[in-house]
Protein backbone atom coordinates (compact mmCIF):
# COMPACT_ATOMS: atom_id res chain seq x y z
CA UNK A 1 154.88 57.93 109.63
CA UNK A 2 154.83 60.96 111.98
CA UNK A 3 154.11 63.04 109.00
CA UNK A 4 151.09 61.09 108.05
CA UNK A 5 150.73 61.20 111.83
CA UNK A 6 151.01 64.66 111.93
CA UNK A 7 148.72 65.95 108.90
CA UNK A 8 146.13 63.01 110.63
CA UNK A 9 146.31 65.51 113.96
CA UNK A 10 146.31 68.87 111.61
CA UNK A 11 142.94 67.31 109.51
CA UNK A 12 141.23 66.19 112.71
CA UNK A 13 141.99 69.65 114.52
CA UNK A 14 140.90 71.31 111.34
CA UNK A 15 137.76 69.47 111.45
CA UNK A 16 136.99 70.42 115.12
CA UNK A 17 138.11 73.97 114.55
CA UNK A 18 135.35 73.92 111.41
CA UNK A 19 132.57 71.80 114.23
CA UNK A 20 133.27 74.92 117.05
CA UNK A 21 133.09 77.37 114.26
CA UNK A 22 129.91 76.02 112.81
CA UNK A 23 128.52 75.93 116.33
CA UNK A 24 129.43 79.41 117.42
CA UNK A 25 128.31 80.33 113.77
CA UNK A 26 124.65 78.82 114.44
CA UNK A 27 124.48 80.20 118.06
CA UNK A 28 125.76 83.84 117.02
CA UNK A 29 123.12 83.33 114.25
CA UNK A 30 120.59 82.41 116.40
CA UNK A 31 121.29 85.39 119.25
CA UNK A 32 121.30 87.57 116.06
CA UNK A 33 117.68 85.93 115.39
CA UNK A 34 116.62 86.56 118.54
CA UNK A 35 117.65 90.08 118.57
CA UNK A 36 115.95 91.28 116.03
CA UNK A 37 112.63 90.14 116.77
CA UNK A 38 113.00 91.41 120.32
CA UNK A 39 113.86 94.86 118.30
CA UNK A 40 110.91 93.97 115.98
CA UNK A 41 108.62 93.78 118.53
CA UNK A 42 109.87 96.77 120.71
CA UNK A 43 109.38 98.90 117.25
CA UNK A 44 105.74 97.61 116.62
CA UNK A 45 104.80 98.21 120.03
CA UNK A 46 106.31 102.24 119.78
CA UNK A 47 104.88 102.34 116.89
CA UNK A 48 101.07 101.01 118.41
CA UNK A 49 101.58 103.81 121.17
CA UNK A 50 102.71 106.63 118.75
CA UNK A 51 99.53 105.68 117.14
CA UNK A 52 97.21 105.81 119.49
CA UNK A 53 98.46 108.79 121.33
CA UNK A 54 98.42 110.78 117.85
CA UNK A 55 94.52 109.01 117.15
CA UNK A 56 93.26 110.36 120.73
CA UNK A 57 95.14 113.44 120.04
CA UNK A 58 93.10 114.00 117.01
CA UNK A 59 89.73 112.88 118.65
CA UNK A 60 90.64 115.69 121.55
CA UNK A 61 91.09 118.31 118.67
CA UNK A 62 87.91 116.90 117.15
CA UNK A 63 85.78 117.30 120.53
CA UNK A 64 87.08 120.57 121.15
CA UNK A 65 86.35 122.32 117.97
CA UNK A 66 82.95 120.32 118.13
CA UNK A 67 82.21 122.33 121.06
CA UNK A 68 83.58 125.47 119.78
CA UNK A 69 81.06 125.26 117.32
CA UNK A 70 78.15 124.00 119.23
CA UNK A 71 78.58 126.89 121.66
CA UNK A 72 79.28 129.07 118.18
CA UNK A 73 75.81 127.78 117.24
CA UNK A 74 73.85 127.89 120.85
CA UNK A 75 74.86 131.73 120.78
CA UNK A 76 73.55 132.31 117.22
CA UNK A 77 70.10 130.42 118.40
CA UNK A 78 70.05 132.40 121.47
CA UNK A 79 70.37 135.68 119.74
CA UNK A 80 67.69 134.51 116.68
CA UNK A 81 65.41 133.24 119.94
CA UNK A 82 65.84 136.90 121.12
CA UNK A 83 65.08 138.65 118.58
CA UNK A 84 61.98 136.34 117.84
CA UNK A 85 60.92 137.04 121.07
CA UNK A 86 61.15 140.57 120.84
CA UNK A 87 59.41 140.76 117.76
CA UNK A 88 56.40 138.73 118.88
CA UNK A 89 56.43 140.64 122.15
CA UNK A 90 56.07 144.00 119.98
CA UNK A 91 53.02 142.55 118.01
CA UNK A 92 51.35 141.47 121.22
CA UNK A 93 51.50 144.82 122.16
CA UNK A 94 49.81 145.90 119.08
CA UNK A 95 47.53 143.07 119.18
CA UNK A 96 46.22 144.14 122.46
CA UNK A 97 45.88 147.84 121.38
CA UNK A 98 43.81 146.44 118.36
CA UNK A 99 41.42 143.94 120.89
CA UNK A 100 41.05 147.23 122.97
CA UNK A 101 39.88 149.50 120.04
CA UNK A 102 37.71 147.11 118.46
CA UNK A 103 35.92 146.47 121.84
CA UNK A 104 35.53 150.14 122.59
């Protein structure tokens, strides 16, 4: 009897070993779970800031050289405005010298 006793003691043992093992299996499980969506969601949020830092990085480097080239573009204007100016200013001159003969 005490070894039918005995292996009755070793089974039910066994079976509670197997119930705590499940149970630490399902909570380790679960903390793994966990975990990794904490890590999850740390990486998409890194990766949301890397993003936008790099996008208004590149709208920076797009203003800038959008002003280099509207200043690029104001000086050309200015110096085609001068030169236009000049021009016309030379003809008045001539203009004038013509009204003068004509009415003399």
């Amino acid at each position: 009897m005490t070894t039918i006793s005995e292996a009755i003691t070793t089974i039910k043992k066994a079976e509670n070993d197997a119930d705590k093992l499940i149970e630490s299996t399902k909570e380790n499980s679960s903390e793994k779970i966990e975990e990794s969506r904490i890590k999850s969601k740390e990486i998409i949020e890194k990766s949301e800031e890397e993003a936008k830092s790099d996008a208004e990085n590149m709208l920076l480097d797009a203003e800038n050289k959008a002003r280099k080239e509207a200043v690029h573009i104001s000086n050309k204007t200015a110096e085609k405005i001068e030169i236009s100016t000049k021009t016309a200013m030379s003809k008045v001159e001539e203009a004038s010298d013509l009204v003068v003969k004509s009415i003399l």
